[in-house]
Protein backbone atom coordinates (compact mmCIF):
# COMPACT_ATOMS: atom_id res chain seq x y z
CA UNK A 1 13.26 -13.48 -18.54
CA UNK A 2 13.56 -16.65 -16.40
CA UNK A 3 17.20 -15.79 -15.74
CA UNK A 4 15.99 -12.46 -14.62
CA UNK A 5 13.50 -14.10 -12.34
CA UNK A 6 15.32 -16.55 -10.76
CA UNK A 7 18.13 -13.86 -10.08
CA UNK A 8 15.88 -11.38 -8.41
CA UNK A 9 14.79 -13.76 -6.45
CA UNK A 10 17.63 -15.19 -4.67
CA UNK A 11 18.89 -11.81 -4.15
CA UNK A 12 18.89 -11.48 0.06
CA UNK A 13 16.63 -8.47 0.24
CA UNK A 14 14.38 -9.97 -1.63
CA UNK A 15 14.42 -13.38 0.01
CA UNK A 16 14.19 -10.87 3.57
CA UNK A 17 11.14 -9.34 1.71
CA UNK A 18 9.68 -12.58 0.85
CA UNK A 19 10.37 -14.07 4.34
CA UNK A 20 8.34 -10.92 6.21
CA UNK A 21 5.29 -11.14 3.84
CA UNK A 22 5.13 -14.83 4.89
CA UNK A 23 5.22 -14.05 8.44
CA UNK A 24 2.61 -11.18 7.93
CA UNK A 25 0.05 -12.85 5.91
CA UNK A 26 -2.67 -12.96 8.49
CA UNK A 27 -2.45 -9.35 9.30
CA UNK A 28 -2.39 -8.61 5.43
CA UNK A 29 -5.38 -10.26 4.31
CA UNK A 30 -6.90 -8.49 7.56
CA UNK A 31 -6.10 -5.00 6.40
CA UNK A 32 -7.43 -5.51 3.10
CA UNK A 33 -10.82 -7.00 4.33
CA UNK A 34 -10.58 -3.93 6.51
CA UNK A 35 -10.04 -1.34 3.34
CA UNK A 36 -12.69 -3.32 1.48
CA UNK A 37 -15.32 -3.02 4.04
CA UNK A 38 -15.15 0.84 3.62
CA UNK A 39 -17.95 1.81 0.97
CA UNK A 40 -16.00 3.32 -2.05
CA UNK A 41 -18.29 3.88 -4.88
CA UNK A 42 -17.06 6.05 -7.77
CA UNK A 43 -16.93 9.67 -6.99
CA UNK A 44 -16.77 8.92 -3.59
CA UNK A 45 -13.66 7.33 -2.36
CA UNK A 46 -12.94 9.80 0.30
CA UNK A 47 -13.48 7.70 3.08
CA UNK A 48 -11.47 5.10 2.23
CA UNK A 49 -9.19 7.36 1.01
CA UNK A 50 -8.37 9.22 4.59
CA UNK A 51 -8.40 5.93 5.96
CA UNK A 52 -5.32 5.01 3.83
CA UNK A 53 -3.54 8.14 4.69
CA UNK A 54 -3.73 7.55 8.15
CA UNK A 55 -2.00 3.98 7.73
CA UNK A 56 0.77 5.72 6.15
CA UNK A 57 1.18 8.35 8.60
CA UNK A 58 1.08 5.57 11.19
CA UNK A 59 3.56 3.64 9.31
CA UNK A 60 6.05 6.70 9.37
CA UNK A 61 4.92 8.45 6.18
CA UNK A 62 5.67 12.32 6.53
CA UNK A 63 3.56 14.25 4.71
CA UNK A 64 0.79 12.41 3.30
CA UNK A 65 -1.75 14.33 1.05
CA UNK A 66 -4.42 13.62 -0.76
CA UNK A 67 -5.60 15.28 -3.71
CA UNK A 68 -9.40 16.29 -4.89
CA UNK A 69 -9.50 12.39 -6.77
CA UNK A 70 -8.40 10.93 -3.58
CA UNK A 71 -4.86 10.24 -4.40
CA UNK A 72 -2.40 9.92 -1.74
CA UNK A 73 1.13 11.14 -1.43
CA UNK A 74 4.20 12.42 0.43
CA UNK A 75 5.77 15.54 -0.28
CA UNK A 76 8.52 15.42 -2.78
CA UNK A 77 7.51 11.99 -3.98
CA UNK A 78 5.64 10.20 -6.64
CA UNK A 79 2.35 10.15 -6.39
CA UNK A 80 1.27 6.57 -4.84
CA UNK A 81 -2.35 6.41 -5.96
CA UNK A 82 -4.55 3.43 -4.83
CA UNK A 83 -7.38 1.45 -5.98
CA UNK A 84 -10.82 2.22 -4.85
């Protein structure tokens, strides 16, 4: 499993991957305070929920749904579902 590890992650996209998260931290951990700050109580994630979808569509997502339990998704794909 090391060997698998250590592969992975001197493969170039994943180094590229690494390299961009670094760089992006600030505005990560700024997001998720943002998502956090939006009441999301059992039964009653909706809010959050829409908020999600709109990052996605903003981000380039075609299609984004959500479903009654607040799942989101594009057409045609799996369905991404997020935390609460």
């Amino acid at each position: 499993m090391d060997r698998l590890i250590a592969e992975l992650a001197g493969r170039s996209d994943v180094l590229a991957a690494r390299d961009w998260l670094q760089r992006h931290d600030e505005r990560t951990l700024a997001l998720q305070c943002e998502i956090a700050a939006i009441a999301a109580p059992t039964g009653a994630e909706g809010e959050r929920g829409r908020f999600l979808a709109q990052r996605m569509r903003e981000a380039g997502l075609a299609d984004v749904r959500q479903d009654a339990a607040n799942r989101r998704r594009t057409a045609g794909t799996p369905l991404l579902q997020t935390p609460a």
